[in-house]
C-alpha atoms as a PDB file:
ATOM      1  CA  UNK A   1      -4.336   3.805   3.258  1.00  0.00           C
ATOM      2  CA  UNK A   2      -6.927   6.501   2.638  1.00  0.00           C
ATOM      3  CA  UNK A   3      -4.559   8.902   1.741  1.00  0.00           C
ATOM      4  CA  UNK A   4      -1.985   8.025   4.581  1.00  0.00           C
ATOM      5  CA  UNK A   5       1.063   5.887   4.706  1.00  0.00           C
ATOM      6  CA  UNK A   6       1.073   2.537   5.369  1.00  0.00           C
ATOM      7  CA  UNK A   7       4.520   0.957   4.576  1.00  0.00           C
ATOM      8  CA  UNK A   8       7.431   2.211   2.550  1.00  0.00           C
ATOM      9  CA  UNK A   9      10.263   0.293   0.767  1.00  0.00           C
ATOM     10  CA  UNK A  10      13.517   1.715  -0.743  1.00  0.00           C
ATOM     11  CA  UNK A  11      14.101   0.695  -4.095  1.00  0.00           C
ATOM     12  CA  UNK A  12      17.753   1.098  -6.156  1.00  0.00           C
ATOM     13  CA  UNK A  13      17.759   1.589  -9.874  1.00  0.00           C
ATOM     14  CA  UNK A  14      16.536  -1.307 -11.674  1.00  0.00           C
ATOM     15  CA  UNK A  15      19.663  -1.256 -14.214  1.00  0.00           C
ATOM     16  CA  UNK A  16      17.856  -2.693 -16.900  1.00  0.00           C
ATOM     17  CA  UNK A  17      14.328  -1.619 -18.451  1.00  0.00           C
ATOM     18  CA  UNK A  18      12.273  -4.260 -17.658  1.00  0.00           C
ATOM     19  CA  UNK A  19       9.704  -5.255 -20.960  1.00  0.00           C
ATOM     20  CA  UNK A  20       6.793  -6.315 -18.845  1.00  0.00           C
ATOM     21  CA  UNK A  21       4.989  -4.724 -15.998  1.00  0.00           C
ATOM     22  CA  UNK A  22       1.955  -6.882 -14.017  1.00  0.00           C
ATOM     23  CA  UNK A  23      -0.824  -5.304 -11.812  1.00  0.00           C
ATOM     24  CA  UNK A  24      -2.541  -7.308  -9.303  1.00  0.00           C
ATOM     25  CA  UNK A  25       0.098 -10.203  -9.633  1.00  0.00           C
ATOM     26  CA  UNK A  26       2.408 -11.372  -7.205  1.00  0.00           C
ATOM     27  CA  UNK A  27       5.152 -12.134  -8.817  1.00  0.00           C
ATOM     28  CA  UNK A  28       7.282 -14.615  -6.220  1.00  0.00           C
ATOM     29  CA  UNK A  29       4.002 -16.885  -5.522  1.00  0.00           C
ATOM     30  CA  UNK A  30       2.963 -18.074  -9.070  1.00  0.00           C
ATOM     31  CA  UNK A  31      -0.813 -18.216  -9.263  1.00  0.00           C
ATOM     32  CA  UNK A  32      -0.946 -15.560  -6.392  1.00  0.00           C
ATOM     33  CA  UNK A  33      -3.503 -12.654  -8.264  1.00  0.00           C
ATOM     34  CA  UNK A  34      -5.534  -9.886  -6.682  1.00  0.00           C
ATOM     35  CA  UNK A  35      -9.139 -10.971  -5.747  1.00  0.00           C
ATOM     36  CA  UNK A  36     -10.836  -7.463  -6.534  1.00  0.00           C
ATOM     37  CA  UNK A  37     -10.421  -4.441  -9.345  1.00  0.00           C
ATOM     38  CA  UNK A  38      -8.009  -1.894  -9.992  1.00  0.00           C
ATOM     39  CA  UNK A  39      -9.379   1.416 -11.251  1.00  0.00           C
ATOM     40  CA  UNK A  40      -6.384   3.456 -12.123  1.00  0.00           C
ATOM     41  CA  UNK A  41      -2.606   3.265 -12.185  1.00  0.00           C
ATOM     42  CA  UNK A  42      -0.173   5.474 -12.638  1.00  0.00           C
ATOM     43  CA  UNK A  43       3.667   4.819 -13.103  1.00  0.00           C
ATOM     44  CA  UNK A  44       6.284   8.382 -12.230  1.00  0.00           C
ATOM     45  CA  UNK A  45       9.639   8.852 -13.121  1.00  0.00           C
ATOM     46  CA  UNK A  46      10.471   9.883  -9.923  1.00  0.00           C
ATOM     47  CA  UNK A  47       9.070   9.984  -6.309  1.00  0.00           C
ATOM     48  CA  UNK A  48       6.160  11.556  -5.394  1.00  0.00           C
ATOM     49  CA  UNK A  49       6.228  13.766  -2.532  1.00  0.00           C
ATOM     50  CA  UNK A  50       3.448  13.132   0.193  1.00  0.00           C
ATOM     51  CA  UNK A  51       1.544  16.416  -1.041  1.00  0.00           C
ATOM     52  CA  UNK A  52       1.086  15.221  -4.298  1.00  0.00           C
ATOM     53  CA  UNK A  53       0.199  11.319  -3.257  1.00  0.00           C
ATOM     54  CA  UNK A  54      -2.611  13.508  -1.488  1.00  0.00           C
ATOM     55  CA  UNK A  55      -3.427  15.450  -4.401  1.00  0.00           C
ATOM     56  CA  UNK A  56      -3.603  12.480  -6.775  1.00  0.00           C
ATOM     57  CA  UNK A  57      -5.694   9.858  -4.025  1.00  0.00           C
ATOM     58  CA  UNK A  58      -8.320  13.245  -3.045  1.00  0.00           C
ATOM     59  CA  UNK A  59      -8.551  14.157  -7.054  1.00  0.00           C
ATOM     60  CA  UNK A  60     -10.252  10.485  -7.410  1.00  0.00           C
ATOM     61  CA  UNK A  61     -11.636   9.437  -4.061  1.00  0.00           C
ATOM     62  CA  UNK A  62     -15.043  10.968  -5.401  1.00  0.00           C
ATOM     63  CA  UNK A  63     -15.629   8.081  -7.410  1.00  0.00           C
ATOM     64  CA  UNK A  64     -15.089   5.415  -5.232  1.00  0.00           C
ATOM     65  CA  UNK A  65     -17.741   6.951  -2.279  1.00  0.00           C
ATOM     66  CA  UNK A  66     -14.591   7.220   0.234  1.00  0.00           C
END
């Protein structure tokens, strides 16, 4: 939060490519969607270190007034 870390998860390979990604949907409580806006999204082939997390949150903070 605010360029530090709140709560990590480790996450395996997926095995298969899956066809559909959803933003601002939970997808284990049908009906469950985020009640606000999402201004950018970005999806890496890899991890991130915590310098560039940094990098990328401080490149766009400006436009948010944080």
């Amino acid at each position: 939060i605010d360029g530090s870390l709140n709560a990590q998860i480790s996450q395996g390979g997926l095995g298969t490519v899956q066809p559909n990604i959803s933003v601002g949907y939970w997808q284990f409580t049908p009906g469950r969607y985020l009640n606000g806006n999402v201004a950018q999204v970005s999806i890496y082939n890899r991890a991130l270190s915590a310098a560039e997390i940094s990098q990328n949150f401080n490149a766009f903070r400006g436009r948010f007034g944080i």
